[in-house]
Protein backbone atom coordinates (compact mmCIF):
# COMPACT_ATOMS: atom_id res chain seq x y z
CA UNK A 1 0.00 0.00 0.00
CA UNK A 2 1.54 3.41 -0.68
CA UNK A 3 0.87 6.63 1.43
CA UNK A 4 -1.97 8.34 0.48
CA UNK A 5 -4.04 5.04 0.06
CA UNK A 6 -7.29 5.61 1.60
CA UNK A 7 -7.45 1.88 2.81
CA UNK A 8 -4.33 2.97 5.46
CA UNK A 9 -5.98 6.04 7.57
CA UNK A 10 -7.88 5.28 10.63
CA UNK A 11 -11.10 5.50 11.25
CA UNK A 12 -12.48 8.83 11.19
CA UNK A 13 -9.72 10.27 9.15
CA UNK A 14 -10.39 12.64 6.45
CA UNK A 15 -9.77 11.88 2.88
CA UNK A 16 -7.94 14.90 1.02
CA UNK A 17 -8.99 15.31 -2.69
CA UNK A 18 -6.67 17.70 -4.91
CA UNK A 19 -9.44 20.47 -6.55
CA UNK A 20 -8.80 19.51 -9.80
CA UNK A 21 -10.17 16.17 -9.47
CA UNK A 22 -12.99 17.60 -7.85
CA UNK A 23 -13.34 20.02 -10.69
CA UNK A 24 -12.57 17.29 -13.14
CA UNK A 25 -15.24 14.75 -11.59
CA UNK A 26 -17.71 17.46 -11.33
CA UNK A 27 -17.66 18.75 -15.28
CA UNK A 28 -17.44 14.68 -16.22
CA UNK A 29 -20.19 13.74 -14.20
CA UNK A 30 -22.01 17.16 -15.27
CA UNK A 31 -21.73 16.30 -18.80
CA UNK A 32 -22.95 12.44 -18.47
CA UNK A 33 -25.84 13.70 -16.59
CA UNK A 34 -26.90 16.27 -19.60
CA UNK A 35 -26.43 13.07 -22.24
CA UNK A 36 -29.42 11.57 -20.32
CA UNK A 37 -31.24 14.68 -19.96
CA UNK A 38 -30.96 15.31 -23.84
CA UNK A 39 -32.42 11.35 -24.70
CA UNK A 40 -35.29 12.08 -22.23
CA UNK A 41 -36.03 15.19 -23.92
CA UNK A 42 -35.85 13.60 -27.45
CA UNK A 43 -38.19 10.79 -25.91
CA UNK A 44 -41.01 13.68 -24.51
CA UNK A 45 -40.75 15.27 -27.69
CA UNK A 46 -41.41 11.67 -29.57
CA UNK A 47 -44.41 11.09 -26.95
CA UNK A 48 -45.79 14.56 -27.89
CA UNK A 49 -46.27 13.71 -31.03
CA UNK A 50 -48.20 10.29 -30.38
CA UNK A 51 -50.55 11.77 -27.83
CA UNK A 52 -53.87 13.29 -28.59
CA UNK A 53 -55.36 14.49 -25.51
CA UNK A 54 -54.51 17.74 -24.88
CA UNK A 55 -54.21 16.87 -21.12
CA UNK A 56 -51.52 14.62 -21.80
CA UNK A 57 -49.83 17.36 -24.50
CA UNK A 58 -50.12 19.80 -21.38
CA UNK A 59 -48.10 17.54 -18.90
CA UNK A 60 -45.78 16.53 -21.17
CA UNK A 61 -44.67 20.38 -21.70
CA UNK A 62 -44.64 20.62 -18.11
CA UNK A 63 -42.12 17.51 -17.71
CA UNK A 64 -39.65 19.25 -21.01
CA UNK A 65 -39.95 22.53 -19.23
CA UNK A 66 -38.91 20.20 -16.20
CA UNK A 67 -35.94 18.58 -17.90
CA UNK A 68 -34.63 22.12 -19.30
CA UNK A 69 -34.00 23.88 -16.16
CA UNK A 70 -32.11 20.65 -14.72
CA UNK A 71 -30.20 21.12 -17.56
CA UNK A 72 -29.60 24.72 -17.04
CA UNK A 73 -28.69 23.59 -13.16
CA UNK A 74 -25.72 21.18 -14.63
CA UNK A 75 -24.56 23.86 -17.59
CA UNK A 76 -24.08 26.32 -14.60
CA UNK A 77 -22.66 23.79 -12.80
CA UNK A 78 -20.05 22.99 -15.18
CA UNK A 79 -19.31 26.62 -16.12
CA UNK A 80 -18.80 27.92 -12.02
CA UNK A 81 -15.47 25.60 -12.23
CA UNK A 82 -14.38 26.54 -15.49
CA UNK A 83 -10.72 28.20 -15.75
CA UNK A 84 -11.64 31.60 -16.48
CA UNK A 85 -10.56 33.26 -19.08
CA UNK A 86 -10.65 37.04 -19.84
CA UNK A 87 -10.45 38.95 -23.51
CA UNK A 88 -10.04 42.60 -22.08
CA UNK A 89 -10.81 45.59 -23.82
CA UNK A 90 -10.96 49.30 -22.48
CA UNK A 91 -13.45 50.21 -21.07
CA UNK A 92 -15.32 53.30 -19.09
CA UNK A 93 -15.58 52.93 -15.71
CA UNK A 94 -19.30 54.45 -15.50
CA UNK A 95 -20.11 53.23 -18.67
CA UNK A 96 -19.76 49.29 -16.69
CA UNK A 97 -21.61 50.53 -13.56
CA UNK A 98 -24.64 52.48 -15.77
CA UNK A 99 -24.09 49.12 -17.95
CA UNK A 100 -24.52 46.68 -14.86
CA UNK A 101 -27.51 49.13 -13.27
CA UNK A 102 -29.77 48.32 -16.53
CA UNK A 103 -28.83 44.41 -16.39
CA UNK A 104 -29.20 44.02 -12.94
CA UNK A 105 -32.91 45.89 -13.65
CA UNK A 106 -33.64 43.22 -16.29
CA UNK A 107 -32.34 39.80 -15.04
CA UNK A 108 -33.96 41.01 -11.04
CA UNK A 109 -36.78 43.46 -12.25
CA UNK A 110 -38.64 43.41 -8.79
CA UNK A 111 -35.95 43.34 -6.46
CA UNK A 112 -33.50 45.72 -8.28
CA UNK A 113 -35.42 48.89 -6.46
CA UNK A 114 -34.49 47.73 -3.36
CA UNK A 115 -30.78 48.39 -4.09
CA UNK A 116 -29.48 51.75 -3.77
CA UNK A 117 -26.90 53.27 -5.85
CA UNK A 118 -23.95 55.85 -4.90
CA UNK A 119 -22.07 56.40 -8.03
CA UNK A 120 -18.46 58.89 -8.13
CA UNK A 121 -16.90 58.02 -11.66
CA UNK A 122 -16.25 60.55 -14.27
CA UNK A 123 -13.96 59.74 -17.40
CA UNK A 124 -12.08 56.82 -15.22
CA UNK A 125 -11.22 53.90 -17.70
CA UNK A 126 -10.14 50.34 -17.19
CA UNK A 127 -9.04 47.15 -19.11
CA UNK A 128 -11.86 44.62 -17.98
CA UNK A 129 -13.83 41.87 -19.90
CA UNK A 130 -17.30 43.48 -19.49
CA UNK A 131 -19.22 40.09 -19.79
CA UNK A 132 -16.95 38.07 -17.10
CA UNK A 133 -16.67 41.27 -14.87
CA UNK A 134 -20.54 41.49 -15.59
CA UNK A 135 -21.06 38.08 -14.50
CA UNK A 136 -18.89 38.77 -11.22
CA UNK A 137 -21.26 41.35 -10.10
CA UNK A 138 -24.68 39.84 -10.67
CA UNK A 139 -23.33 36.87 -8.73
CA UNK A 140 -23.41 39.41 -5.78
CA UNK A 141 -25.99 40.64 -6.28
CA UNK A 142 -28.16 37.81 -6.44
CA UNK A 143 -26.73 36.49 -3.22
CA UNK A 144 -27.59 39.42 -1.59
CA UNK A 145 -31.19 39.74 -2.91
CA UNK A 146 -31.48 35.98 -1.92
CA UNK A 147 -30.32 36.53 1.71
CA UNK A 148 -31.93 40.13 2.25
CA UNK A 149 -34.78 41.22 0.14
CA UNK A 150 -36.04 43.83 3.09
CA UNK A 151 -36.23 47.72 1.40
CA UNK A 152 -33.41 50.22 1.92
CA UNK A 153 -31.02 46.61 2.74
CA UNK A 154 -28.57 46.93 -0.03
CA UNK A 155 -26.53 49.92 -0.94
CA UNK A 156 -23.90 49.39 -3.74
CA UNK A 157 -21.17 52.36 -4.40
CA UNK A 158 -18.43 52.58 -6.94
CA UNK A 159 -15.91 55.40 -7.05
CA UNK A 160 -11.83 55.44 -7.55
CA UNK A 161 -9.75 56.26 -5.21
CA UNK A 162 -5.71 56.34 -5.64
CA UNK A 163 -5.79 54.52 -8.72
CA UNK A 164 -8.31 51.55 -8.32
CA UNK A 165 -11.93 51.42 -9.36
CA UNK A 166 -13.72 50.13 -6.40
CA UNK A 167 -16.61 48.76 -5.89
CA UNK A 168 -18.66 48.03 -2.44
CA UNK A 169 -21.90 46.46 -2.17
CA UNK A 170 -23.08 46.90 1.53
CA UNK A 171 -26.17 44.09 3.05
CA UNK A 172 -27.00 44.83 6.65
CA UNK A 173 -27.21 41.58 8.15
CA UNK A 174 -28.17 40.77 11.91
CA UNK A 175 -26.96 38.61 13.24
CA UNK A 176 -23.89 37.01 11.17
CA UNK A 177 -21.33 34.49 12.12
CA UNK A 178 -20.15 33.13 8.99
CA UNK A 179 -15.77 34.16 8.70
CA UNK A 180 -14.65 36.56 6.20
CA UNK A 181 -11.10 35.95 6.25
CA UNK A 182 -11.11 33.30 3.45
CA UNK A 183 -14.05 35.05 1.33
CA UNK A 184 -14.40 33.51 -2.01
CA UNK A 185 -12.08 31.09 -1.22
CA UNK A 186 -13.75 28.03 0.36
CA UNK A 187 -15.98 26.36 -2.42
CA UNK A 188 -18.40 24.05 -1.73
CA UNK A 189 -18.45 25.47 1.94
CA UNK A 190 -21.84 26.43 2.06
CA UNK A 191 -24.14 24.15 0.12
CA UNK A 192 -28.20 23.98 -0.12
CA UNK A 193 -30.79 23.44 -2.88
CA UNK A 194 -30.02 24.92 -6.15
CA UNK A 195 -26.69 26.67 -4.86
CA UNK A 196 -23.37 24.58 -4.24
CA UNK A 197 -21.50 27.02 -2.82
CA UNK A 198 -19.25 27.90 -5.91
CA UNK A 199 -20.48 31.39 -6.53
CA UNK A 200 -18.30 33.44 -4.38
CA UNK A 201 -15.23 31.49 -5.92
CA UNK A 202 -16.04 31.97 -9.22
CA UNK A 203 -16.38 35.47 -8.76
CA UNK A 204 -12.67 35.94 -7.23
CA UNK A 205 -11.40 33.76 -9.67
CA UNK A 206 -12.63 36.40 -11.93
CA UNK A 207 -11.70 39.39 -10.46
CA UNK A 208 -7.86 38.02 -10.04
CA UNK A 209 -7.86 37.63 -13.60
CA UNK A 210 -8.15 41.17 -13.93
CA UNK A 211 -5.50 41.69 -11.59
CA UNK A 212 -8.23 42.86 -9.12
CA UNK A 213 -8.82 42.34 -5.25
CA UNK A 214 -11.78 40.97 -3.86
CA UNK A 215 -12.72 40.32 0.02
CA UNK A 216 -15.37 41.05 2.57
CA UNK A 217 -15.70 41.98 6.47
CA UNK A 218 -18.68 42.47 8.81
CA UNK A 219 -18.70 45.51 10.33
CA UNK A 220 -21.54 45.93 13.56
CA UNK A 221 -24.47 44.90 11.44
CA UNK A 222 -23.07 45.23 7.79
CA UNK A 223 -21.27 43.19 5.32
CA UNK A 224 -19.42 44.96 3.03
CA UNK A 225 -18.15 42.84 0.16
CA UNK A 226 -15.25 45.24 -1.67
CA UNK A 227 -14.07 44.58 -5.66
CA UNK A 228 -10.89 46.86 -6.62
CA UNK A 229 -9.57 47.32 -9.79
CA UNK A 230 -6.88 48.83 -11.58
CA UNK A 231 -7.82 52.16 -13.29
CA UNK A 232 -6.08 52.84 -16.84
CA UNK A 233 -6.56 56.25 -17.24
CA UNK A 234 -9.07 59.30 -16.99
């Protein structure tokens, strides 16, 4: 037996897994998963077609509709433990944040008002992928809409300051215990139905790729979750 051979720890020992085979397992067993999902999909369609009651038509919509948002669980899945990679372009600084305002409006259109908005950019530019960077942000957002959808909860605030874009988004939360010295950096930490605990991950992994910093702290009955960028120019 060689060392690392689960068959020599004790009981009660824990098994450590490198992250790519996590990641690797994941995606594989992601993809096998949607192979099914696409033959049951071809076999409702194939049932449609030989059913006449219009009951039957009506439930068997229902159980595609079913099978498509499973699917769109596993692509998510798959694409929160991607490697991320960035095509970066310049950019304006409140172009993004008036950019993000009007997405975050669409994708959340009755929570969005309860977010409010302190922006202090002028001609501020910066090299960013505005899709990934994008992607960052809504992640945030819809964690904090999840968590605290009570009015006048959220405040979000971009502005430079010596150099770096940065961006806060603040969520009063009472009472909160969970750590925020390892923010974004323990996937899988914090799992329940629907989320797997990979968002905050994904989201540094994509603001390091911009040669960004992200982290958060509690703060009497606030979190503040803080992205900063480098600014090109003005």
């Amino acid at each position: 037996m060689t060392k690392g051979d689960p068959s020599t720890n004790a009981p009660g020992d824990s098994i450590t897994v490198p992250w790519s085979n996590v990641v690797r397992f994941v995606r594989q067993l992601s993809h096998d998963l949607r192979n099914h999902l696409n033959a049951a999909e071809l076999q409702a369609v194939y049932l449609n077609e030989l059913a006449a009651d219009e009951e039957m038509k009506s439930e068997i919509k229902r159980l595609r509709e079913m099978i498509a948002q499973l699917g769109i669980i596993l692509q998510k899945l798959s694409a929160d433990l991607s490697q991320v990679k960035a095509n970066l372009m310049t950019y304006g600084a409140a172009d993004f944040v008036e950019d993000m305002r009007r997405k975050i409006a669409q994708d959340f259109p009755e929570q969005s008002a309860l977010a409010q908005w302190e922006v202090q950019l002028k001609n501020e530019t910066f090299e960013i992928d505005p899709q990934l960077l994008q992607q960052a942000l809504l992640e945030l957002f819809a964690n904090a809409f999840r968590h605290e959808p009570k009015a006048d909860a959220i405040r979000a605030r971009a502005r430079t300051e010596k150099g770096r874009f940065v961006f806060t988004l603040e969520e009063r939360k009472a009472p909160f215990d969970l750590p925020t010295q390892n923010w974004g950096r323990e996937p899988l930490g914090h799992v329940g139905q629907g989320h797997y605990g990979l968002g905050l991950n994904r989201v540094r992994a994509i603001v390091e790729v911009h040669r960004g910093e992200f982290g958060a702290k509690y703060d009497s009955s606030t979190l503040v979750t803080t992205i900063t960028l480098p600014v090109s120019g003005a």
